[in-house]
Protein backbone atom coordinates (compact mmCIF):
# COMPACT_ATOMS: atom_id res chain seq x y z
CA UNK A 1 0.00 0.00 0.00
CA UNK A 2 1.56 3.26 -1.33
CA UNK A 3 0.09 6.76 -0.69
CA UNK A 4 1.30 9.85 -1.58
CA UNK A 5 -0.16 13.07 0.15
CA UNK A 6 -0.87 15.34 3.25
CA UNK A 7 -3.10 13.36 6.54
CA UNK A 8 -2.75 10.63 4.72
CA UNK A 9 -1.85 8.03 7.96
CA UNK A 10 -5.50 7.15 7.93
CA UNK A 11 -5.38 6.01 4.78
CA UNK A 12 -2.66 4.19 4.97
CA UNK A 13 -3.99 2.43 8.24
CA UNK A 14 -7.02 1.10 6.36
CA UNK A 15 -5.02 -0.05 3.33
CA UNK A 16 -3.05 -2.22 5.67
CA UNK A 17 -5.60 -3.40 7.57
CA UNK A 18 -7.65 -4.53 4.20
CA UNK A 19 -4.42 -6.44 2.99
CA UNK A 20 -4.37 -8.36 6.76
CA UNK A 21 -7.84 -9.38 6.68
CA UNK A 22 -7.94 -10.30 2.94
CA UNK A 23 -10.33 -7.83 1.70
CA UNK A 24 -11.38 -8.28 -1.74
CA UNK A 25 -12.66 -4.47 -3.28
CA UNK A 26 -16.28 -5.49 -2.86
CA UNK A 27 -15.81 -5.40 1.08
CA UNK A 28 -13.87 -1.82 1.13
CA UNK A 29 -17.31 -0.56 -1.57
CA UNK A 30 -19.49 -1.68 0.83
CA UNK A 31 -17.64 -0.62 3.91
CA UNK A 32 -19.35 2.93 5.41
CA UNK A 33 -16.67 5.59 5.54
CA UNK A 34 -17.71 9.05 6.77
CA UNK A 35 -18.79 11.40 4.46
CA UNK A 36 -17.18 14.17 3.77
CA UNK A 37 -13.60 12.78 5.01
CA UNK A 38 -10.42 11.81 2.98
CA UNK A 39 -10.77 7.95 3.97
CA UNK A 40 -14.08 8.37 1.83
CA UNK A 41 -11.52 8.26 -1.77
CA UNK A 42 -10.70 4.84 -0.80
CA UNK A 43 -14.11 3.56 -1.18
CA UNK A 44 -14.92 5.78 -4.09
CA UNK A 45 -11.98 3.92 -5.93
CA UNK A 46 -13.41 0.61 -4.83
CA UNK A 47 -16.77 2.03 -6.39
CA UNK A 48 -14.76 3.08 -9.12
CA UNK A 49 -12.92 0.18 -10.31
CA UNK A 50 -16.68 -2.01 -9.70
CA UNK A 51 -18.36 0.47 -12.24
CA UNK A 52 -20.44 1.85 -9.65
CA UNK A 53 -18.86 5.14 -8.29
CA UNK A 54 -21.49 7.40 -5.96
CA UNK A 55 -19.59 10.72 -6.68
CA UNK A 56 -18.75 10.32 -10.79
CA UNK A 57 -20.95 10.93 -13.16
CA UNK A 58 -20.81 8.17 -16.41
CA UNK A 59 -18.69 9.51 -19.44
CA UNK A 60 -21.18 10.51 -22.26
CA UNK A 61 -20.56 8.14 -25.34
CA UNK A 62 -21.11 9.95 -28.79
């Protein structure tokens, strides 16, 4: 777990603890992070990468 960025020991802290417990990216999407907080990015990129991000809107297609 690599992160780059101001108050980011919290972050790191949950991406270790994920790895030790053998969370897959479905279990840090579901997980309920505090909103609006910094720890919250880490489950938007869960969301993300499952196609189902809360805070990005869908690319229009032409």
């Amino acid at each position: 777990m690599g992160i780059v960025g101001r108050e980011t020991e919290g972050l790191i802290a949950e991406g270790v603890l994920a790895i030790e417990m053998g969370a897959l990216i479905e279990d840090l999407a579901l997980t309920v992070h505090a909103h609006p907080t910094l720890s919250e990015t880490e489950m938007e990129t869960a969301e993300i990468f499952l196609g189902s991000a809360t805070h990005i809107l869908p690319r229009k297609t032409k």
